[in-house]
N, C-alpha and C. Protein backbone atom coordinates (compact mmCIF):
# COMPACT_ATOMS: atom_id res chain seq x y z
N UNK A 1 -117.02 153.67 102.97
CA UNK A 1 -116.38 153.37 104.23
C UNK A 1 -116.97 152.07 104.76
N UNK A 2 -116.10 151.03 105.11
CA UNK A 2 -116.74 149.74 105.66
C UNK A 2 -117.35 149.75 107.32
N UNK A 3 -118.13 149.45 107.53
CA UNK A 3 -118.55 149.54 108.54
C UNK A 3 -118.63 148.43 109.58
N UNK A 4 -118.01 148.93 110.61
CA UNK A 4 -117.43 148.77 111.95
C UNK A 4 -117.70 147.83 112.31
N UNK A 5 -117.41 146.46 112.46
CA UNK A 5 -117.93 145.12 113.66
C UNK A 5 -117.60 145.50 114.89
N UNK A 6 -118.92 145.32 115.83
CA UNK A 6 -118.78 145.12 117.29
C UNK A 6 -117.93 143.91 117.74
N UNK A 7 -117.17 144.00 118.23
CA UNK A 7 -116.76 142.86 119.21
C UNK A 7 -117.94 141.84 119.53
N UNK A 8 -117.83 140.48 119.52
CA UNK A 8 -118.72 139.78 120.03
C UNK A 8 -118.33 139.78 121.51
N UNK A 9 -119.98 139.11 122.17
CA UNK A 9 -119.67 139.30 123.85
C UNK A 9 -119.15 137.98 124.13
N UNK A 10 -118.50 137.78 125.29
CA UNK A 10 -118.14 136.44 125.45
C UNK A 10 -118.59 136.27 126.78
N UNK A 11 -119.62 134.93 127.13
CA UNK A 11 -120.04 134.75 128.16
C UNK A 11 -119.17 134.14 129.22
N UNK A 12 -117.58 133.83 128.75
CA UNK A 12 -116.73 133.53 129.73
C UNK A 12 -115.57 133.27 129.05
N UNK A 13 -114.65 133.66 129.85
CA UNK A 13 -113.14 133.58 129.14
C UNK A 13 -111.79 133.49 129.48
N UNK A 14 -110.79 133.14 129.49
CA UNK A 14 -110.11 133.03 130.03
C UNK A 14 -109.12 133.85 130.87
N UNK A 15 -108.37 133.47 131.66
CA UNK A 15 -107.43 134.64 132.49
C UNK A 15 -106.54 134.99 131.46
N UNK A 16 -106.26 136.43 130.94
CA UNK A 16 -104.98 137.13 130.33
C UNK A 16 -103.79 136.12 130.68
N UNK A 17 -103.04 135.72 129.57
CA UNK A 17 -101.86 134.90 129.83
C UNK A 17 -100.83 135.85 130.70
N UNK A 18 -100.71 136.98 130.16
CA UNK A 18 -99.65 137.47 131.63
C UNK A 18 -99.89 137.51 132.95
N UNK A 19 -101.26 137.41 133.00
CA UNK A 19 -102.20 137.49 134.72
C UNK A 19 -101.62 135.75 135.22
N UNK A 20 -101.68 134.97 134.51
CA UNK A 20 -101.03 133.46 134.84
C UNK A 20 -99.61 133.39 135.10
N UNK A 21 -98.79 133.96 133.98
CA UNK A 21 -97.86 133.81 134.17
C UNK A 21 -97.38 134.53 135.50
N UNK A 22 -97.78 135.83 136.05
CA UNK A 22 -97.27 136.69 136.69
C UNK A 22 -97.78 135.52 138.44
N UNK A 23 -98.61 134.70 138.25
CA UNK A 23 -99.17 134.12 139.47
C UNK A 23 -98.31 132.77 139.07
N UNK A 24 -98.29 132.12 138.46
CA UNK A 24 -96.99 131.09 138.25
C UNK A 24 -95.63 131.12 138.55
N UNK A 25 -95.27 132.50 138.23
CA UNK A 25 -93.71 132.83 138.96
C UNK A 25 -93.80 133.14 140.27
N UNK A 26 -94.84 134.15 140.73
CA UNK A 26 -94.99 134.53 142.16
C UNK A 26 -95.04 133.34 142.76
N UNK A 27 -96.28 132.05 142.67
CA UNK A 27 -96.32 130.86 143.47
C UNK A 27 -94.96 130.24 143.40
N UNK A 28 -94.10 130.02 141.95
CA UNK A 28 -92.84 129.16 142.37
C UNK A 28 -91.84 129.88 143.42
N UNK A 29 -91.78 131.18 143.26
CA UNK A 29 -90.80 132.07 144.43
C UNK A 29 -91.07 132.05 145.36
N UNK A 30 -93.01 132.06 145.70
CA UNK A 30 -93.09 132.20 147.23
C UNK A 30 -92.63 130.42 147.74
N UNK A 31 -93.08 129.64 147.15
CA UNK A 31 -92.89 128.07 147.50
C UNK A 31 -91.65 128.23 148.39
N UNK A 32 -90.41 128.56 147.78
CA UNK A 32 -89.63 128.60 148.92
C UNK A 32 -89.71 128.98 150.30
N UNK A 33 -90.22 130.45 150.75
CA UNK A 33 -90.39 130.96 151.99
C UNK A 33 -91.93 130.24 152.48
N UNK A 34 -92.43 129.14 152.29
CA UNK A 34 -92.97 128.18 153.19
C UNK A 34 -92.22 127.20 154.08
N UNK A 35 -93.10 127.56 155.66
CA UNK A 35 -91.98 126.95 156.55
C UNK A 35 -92.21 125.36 156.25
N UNK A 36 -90.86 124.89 156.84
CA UNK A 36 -91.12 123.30 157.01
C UNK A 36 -91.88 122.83 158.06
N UNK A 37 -91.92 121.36 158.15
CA UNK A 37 -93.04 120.77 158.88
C UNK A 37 -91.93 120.76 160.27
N UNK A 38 -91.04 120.82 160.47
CA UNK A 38 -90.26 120.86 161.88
C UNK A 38 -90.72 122.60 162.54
N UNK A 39 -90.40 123.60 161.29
CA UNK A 39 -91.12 125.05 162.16
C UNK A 39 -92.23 124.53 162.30
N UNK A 40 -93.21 124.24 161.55
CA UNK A 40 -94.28 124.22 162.46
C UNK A 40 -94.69 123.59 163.45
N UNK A 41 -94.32 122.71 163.46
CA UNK A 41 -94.51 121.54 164.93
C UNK A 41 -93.65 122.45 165.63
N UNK A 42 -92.95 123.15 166.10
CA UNK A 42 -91.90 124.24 166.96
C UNK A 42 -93.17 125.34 167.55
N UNK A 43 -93.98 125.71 166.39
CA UNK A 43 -94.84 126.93 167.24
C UNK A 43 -96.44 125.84 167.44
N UNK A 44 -96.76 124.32 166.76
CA UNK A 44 -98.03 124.11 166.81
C UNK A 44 -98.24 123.18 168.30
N UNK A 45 -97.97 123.46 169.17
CA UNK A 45 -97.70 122.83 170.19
C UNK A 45 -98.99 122.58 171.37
N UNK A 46 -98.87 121.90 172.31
CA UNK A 46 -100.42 121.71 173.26
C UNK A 46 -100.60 123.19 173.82
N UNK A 47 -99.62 123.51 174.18
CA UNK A 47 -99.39 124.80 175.04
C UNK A 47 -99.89 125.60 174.56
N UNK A 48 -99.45 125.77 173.49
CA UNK A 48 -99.81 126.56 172.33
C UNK A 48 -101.44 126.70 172.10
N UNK A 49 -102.20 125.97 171.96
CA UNK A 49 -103.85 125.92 172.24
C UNK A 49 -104.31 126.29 173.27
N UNK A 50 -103.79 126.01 174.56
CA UNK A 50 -104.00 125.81 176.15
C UNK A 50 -104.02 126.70 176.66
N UNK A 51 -103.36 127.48 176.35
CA UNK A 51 -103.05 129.04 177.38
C UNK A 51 -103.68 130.00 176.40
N UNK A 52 -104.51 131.35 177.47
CA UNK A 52 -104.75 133.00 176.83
C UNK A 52 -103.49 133.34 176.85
N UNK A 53 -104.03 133.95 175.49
CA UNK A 53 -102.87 134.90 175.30
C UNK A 53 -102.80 136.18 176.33
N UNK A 54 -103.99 136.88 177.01
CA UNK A 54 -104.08 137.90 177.79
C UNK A 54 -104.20 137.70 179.17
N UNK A 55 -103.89 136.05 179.49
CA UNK A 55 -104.07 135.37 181.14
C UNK A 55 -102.66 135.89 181.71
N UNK A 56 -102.54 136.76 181.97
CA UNK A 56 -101.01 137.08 182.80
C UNK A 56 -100.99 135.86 183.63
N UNK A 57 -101.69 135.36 184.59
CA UNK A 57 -101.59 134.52 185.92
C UNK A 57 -101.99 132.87 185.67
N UNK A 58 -102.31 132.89 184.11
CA UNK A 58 -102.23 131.40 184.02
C UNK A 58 -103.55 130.76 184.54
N UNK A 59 -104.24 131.52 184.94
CA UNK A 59 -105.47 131.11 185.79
C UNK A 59 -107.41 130.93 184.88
N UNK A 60 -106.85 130.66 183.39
CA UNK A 60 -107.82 130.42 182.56
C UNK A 60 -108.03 128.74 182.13
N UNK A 61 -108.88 128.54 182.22
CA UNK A 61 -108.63 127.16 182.38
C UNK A 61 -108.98 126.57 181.07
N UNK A 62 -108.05 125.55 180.86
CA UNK A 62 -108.14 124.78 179.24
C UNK A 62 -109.90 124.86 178.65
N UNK A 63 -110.69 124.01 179.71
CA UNK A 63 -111.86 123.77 179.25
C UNK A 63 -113.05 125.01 178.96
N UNK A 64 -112.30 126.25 179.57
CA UNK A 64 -113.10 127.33 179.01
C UNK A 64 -112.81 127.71 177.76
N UNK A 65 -111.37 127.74 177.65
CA UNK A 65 -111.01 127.69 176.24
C UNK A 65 -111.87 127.25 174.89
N UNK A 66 -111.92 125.84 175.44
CA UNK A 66 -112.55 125.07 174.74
C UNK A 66 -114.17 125.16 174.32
N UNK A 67 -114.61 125.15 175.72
CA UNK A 67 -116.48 125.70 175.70
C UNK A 67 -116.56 126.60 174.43
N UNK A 68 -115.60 128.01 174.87
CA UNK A 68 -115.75 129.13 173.52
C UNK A 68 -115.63 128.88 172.83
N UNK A 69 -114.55 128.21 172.19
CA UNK A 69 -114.10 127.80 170.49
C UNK A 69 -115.03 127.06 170.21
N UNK A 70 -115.67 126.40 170.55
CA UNK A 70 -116.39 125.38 170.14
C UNK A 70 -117.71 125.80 170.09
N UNK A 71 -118.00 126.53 170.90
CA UNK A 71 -119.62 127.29 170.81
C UNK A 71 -119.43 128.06 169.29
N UNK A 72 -118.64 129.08 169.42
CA UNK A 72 -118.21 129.79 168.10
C UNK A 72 -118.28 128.93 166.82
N UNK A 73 -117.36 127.95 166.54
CA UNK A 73 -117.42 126.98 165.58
C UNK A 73 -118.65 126.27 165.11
N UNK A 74 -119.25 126.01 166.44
CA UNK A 74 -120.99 125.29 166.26
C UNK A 74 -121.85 126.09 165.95
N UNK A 75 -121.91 127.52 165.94
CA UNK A 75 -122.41 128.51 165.52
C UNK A 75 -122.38 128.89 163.79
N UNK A 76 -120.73 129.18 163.82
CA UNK A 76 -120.70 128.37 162.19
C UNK A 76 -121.18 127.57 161.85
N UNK A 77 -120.91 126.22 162.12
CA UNK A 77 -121.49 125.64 161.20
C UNK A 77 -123.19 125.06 161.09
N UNK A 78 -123.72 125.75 162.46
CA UNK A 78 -125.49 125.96 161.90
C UNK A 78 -125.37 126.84 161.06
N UNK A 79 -125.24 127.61 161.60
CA UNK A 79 -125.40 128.91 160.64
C UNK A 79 -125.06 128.99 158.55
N UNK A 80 -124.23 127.91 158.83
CA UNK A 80 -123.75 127.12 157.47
C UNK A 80 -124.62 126.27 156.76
N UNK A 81 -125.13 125.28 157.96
CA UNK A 81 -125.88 124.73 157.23
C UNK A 81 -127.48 125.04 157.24
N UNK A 82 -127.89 126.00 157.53
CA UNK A 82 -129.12 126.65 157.21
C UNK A 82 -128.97 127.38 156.19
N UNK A 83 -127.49 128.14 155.75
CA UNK A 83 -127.69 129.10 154.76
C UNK A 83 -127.65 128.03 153.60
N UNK A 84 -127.34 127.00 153.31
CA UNK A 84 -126.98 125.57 152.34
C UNK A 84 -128.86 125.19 152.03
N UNK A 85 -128.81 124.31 153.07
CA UNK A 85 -130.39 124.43 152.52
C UNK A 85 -131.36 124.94 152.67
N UNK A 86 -130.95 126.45 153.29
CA UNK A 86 -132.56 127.31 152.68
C UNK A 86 -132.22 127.48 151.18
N UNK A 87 -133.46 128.64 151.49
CA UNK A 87 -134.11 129.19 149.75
C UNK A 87 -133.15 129.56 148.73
N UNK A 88 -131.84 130.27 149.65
CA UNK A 88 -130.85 130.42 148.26
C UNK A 88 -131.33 131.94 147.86
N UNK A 89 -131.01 132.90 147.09
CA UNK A 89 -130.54 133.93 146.56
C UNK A 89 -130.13 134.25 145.16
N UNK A 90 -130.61 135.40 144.82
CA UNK A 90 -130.46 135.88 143.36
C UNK A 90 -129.74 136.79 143.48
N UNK A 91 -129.01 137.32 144.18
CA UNK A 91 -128.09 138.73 144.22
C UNK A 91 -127.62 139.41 142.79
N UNK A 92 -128.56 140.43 142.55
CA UNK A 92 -127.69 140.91 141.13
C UNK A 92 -126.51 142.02 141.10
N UNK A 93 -125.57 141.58 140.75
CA UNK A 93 -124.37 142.23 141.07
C UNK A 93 -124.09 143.58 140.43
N UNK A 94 -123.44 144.60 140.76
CA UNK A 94 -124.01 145.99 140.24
C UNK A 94 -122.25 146.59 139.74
N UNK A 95 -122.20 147.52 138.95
CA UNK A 95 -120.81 147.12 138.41
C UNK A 95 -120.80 149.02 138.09
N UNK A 96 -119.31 149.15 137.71
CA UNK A 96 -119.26 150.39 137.53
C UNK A 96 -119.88 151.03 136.25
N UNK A 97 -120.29 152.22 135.97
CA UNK A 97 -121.28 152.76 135.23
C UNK A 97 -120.23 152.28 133.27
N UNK A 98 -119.35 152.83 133.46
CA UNK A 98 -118.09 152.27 132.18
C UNK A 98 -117.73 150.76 132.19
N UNK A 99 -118.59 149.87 133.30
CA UNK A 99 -117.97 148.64 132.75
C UNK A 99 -118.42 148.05 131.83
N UNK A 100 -117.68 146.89 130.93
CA UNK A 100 -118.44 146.11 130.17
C UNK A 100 -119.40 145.02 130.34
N UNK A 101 -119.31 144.60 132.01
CA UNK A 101 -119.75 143.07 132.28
C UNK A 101 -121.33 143.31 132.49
N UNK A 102 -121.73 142.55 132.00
CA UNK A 102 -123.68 142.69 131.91
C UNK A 102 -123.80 142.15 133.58
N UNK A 103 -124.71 143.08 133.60
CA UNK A 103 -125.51 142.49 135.16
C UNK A 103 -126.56 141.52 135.01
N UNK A 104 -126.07 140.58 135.58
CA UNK A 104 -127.35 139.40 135.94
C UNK A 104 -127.24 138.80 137.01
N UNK A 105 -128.89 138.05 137.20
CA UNK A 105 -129.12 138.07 138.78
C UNK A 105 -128.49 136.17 138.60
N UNK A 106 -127.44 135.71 139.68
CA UNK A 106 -126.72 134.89 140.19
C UNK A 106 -127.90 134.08 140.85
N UNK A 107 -128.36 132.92 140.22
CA UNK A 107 -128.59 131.80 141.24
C UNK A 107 -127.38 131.57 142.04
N UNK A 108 -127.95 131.32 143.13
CA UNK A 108 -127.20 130.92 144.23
C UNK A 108 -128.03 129.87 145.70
N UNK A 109 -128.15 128.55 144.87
CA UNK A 109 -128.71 127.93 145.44
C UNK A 109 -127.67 126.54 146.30
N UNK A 110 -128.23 126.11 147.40
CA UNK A 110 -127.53 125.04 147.81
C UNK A 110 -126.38 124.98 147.99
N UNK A 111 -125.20 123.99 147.70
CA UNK A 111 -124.38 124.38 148.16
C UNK A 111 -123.28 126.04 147.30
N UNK A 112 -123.96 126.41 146.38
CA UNK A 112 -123.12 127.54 145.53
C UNK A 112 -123.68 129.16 145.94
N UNK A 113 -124.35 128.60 147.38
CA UNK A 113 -124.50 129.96 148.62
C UNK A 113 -122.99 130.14 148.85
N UNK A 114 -122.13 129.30 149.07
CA UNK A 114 -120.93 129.29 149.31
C UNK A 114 -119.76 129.16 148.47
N UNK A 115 -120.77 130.11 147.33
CA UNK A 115 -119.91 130.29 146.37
C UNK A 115 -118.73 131.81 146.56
N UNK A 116 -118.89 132.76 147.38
CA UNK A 116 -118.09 133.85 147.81
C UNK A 116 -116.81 133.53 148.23
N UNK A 117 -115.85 134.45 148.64
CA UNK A 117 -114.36 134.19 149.18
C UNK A 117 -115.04 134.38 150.41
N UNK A 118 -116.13 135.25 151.33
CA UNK A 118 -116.66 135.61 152.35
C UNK A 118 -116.97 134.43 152.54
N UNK A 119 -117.72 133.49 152.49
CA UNK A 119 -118.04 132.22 153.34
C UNK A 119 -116.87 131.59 153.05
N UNK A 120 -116.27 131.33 152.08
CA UNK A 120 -115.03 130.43 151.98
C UNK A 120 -114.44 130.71 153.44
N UNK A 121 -114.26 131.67 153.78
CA UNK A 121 -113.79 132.44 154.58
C UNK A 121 -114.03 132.11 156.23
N UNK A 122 -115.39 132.42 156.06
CA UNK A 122 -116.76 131.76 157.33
C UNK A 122 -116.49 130.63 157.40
N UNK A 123 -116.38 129.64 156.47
CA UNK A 123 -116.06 128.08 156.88
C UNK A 123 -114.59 128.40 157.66
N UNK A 124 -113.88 128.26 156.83
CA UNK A 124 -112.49 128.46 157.33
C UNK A 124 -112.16 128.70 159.17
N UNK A 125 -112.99 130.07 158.76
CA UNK A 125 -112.98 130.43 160.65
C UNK A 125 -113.55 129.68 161.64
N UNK A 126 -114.92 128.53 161.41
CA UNK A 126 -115.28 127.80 161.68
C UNK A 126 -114.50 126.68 161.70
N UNK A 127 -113.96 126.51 160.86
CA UNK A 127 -113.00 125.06 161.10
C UNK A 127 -111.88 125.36 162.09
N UNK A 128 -111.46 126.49 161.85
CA UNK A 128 -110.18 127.00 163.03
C UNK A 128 -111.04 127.07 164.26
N UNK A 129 -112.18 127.36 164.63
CA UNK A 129 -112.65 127.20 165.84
C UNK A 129 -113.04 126.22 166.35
N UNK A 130 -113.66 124.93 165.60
CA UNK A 130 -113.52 123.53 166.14
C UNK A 130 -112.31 123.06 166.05
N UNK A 131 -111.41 123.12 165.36
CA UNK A 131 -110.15 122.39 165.39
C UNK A 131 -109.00 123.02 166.55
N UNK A 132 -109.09 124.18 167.35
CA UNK A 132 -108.26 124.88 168.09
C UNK A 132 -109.25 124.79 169.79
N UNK A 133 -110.35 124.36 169.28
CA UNK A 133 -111.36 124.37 170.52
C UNK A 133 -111.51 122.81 171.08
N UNK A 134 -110.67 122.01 169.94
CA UNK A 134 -110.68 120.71 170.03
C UNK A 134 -109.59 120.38 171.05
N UNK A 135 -109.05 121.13 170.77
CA UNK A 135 -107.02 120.54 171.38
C UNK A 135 -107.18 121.00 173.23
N UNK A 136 -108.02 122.23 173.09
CA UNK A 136 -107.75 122.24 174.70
C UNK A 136 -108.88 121.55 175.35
N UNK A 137 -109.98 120.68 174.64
CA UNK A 137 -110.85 120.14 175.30
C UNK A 137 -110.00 118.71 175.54
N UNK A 138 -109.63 117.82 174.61
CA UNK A 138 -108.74 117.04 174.68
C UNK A 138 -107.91 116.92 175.57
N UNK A 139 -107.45 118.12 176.05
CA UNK A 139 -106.31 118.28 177.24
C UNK A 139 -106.88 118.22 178.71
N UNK A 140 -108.11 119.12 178.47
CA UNK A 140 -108.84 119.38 179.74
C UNK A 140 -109.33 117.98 180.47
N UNK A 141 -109.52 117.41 179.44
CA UNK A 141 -110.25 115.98 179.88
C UNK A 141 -109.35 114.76 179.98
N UNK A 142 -107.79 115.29 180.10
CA UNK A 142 -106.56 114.22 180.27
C UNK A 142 -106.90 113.15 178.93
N UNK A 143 -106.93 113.79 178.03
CA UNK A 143 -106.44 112.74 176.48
C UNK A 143 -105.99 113.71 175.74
N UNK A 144 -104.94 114.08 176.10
CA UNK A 144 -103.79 114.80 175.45
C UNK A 144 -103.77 113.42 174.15
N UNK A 145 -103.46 112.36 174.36
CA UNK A 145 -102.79 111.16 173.78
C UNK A 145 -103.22 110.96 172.21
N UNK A 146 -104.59 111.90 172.33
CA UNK A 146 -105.71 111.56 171.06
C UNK A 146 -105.55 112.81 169.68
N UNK A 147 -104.67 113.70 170.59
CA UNK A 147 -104.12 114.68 169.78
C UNK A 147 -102.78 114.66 168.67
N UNK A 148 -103.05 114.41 167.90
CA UNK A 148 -102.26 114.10 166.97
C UNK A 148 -100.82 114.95 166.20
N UNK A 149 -99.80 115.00 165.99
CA UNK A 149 -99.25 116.37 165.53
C UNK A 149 -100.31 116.74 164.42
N UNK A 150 -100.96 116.16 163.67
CA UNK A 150 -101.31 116.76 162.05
C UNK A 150 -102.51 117.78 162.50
N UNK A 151 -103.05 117.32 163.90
CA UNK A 151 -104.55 117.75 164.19
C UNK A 151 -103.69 119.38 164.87
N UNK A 152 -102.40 119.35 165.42
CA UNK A 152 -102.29 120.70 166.12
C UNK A 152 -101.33 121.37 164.52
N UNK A 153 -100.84 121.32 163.89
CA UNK A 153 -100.56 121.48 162.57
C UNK A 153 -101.80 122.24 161.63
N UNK A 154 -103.15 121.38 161.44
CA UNK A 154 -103.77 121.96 160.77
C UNK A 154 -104.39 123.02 161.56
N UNK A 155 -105.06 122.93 163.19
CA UNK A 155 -105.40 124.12 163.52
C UNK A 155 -104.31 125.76 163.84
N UNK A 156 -102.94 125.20 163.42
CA UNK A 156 -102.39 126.31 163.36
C UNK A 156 -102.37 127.06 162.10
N UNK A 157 -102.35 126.41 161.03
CA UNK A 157 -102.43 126.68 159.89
C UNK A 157 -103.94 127.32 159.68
N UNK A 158 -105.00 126.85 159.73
CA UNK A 158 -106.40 127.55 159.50
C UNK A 158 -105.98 128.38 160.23
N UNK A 159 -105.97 128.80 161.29
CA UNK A 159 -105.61 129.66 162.99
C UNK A 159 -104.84 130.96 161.67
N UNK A 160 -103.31 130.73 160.80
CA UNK A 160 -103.12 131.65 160.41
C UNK A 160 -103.36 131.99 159.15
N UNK A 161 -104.31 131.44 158.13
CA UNK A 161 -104.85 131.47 157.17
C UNK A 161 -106.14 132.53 158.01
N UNK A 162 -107.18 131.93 158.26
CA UNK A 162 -108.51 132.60 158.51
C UNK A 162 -108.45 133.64 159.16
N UNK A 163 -107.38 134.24 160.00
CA UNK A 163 -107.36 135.42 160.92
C UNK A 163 -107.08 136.47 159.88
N UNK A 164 -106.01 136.71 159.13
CA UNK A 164 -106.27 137.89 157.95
C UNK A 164 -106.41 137.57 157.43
N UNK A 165 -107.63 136.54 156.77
CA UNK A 165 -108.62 136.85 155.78
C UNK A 165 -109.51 137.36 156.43
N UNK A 166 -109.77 136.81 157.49
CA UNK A 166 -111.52 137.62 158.24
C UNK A 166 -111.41 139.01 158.38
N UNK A 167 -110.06 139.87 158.29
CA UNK A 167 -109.53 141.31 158.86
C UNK A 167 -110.27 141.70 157.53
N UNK A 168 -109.39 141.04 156.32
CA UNK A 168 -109.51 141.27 155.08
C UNK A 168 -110.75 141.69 154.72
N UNK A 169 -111.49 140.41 154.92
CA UNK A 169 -113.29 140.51 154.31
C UNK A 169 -113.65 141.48 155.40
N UNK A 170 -114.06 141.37 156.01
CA UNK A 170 -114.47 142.76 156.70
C UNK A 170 -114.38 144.67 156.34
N UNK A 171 -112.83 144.66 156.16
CA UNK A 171 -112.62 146.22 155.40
C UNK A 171 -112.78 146.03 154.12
N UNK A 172 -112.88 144.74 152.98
CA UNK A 172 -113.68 145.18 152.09
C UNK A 172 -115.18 145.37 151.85
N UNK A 173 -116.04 144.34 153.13
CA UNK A 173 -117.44 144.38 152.79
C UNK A 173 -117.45 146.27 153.46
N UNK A 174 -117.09 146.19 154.74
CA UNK A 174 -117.62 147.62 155.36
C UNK A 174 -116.69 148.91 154.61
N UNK A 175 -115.70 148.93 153.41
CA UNK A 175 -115.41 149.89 152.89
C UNK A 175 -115.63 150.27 151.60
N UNK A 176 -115.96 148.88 150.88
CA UNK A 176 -116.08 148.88 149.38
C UNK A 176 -116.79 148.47 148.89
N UNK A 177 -117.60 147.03 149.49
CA UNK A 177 -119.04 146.83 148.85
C UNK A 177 -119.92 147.27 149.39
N UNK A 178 -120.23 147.39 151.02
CA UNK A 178 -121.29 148.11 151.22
C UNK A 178 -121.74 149.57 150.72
N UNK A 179 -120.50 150.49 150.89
CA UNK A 179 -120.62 151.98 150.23
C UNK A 179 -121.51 151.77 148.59
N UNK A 180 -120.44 151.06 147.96
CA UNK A 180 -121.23 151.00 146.24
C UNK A 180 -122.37 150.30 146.14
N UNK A 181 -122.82 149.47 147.09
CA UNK A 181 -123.70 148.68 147.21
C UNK A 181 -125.18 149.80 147.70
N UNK A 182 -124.99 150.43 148.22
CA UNK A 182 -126.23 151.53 148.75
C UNK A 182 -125.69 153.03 148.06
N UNK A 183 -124.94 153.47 147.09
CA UNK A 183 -124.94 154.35 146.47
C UNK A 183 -125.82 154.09 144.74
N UNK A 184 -125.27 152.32 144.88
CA UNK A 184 -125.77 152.55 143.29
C UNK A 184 -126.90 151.94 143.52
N UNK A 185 -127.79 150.77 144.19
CA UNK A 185 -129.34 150.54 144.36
C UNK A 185 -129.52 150.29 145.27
N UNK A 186 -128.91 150.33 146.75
CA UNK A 186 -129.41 150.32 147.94
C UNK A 186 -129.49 148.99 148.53
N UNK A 187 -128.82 148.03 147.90
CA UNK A 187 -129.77 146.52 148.56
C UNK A 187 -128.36 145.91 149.15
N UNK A 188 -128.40 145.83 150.44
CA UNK A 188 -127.37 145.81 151.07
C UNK A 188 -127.85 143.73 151.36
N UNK A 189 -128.53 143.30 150.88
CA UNK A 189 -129.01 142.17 151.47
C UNK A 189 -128.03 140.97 151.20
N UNK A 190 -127.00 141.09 150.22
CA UNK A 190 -126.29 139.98 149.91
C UNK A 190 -125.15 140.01 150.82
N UNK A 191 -124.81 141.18 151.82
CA UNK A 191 -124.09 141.36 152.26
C UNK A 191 -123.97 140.88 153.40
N UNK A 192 -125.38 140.87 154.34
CA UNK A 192 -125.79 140.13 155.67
C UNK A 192 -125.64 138.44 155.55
């Protein structure tokens, strides 16, 4: 009886051609139901930055608006750039008991701290909070003029990009990695 070759391991490999193809047709179909640049200039408007959404009486004023978004955003991005150049992280990633993928511990130094969809994410929300915290400071301070369509364009766009992803990352860290994360070795630290 000849005896059996193992599969060799492969330290990296490519995406399954139907996993491409199936994201190649989906992207050309969705391409269509992207709005044009006239919808969006229709909802990306000054007003549109300027006003709470929960001010029944109109009586919130642009520049508070602004203070918040912008505190928030500046918060990001310390918080960004301390996690960039500190010490960095080895997180070893922990996998199901039947999987095949070997566990090893991930440098994660400098800027490839921000190697996750979770900070991708964190930036993102950060940029939607300086760029949406920008428009009503601009206003508050009578230079509407300096506001550009592309500048109220892109903060609508981050604005609806980063809001469900942040929903997103959230019910997966608090439903699916934290649980497996402290059932199978407890080290919840890559998660903070």
């Amino acid at each position: 009886m000849p005896a059996i070759k193992a599969k060799p391991t492969l330290p990296s490999a490519p995406p399954p051609v139907h996993s491409v193809i199936f994201v190649a047709i989906s992207g050309i179909a969705l391409f269509h139901s992207l709005p044009s640049l006239h919808d969006i200039d229709q909802v990306a408007t000054i007003q549109t930055f300027t006003s709470a959404v929960l001010d029944n009486d109109n009586q919130q004023h642009p520049a508070c608006l602004a203070v918040v978004r912008l505190i928030f955003g500046l918060f990001v991005l310390i918080t960004t750039i301390t996690r960039v150049l500190g010490k960095g992280m080895a997180p070893q990633p922990t996998y199901l008991p039947k999987s095949k993928l070997k566990a090893a511990p991930l440098a994660l130094v400098g800027l490839r701290t921000l190697a996750s969809f979770t900070l991708w994410m964190w930036v993102l929300l950060g940029i939607c909070f300086m760029l949406t915290g920008s428009i009503p400071l601009l206003h508050a301070i009578d230079r509407s003029d300096l506001i550009s369509p592309w500048h109220l364009r892109l903060a609508l766009l981050s604005f609806e990009v980063s809001a469900p992803c942040a929903f997103l990352v959230s019910t997966v860290v608090k439903y699916a990695l934290w649980p497996h994360a402290l059932k199978s070795n407890g080290n919840t630290e890559p998660f903070k």
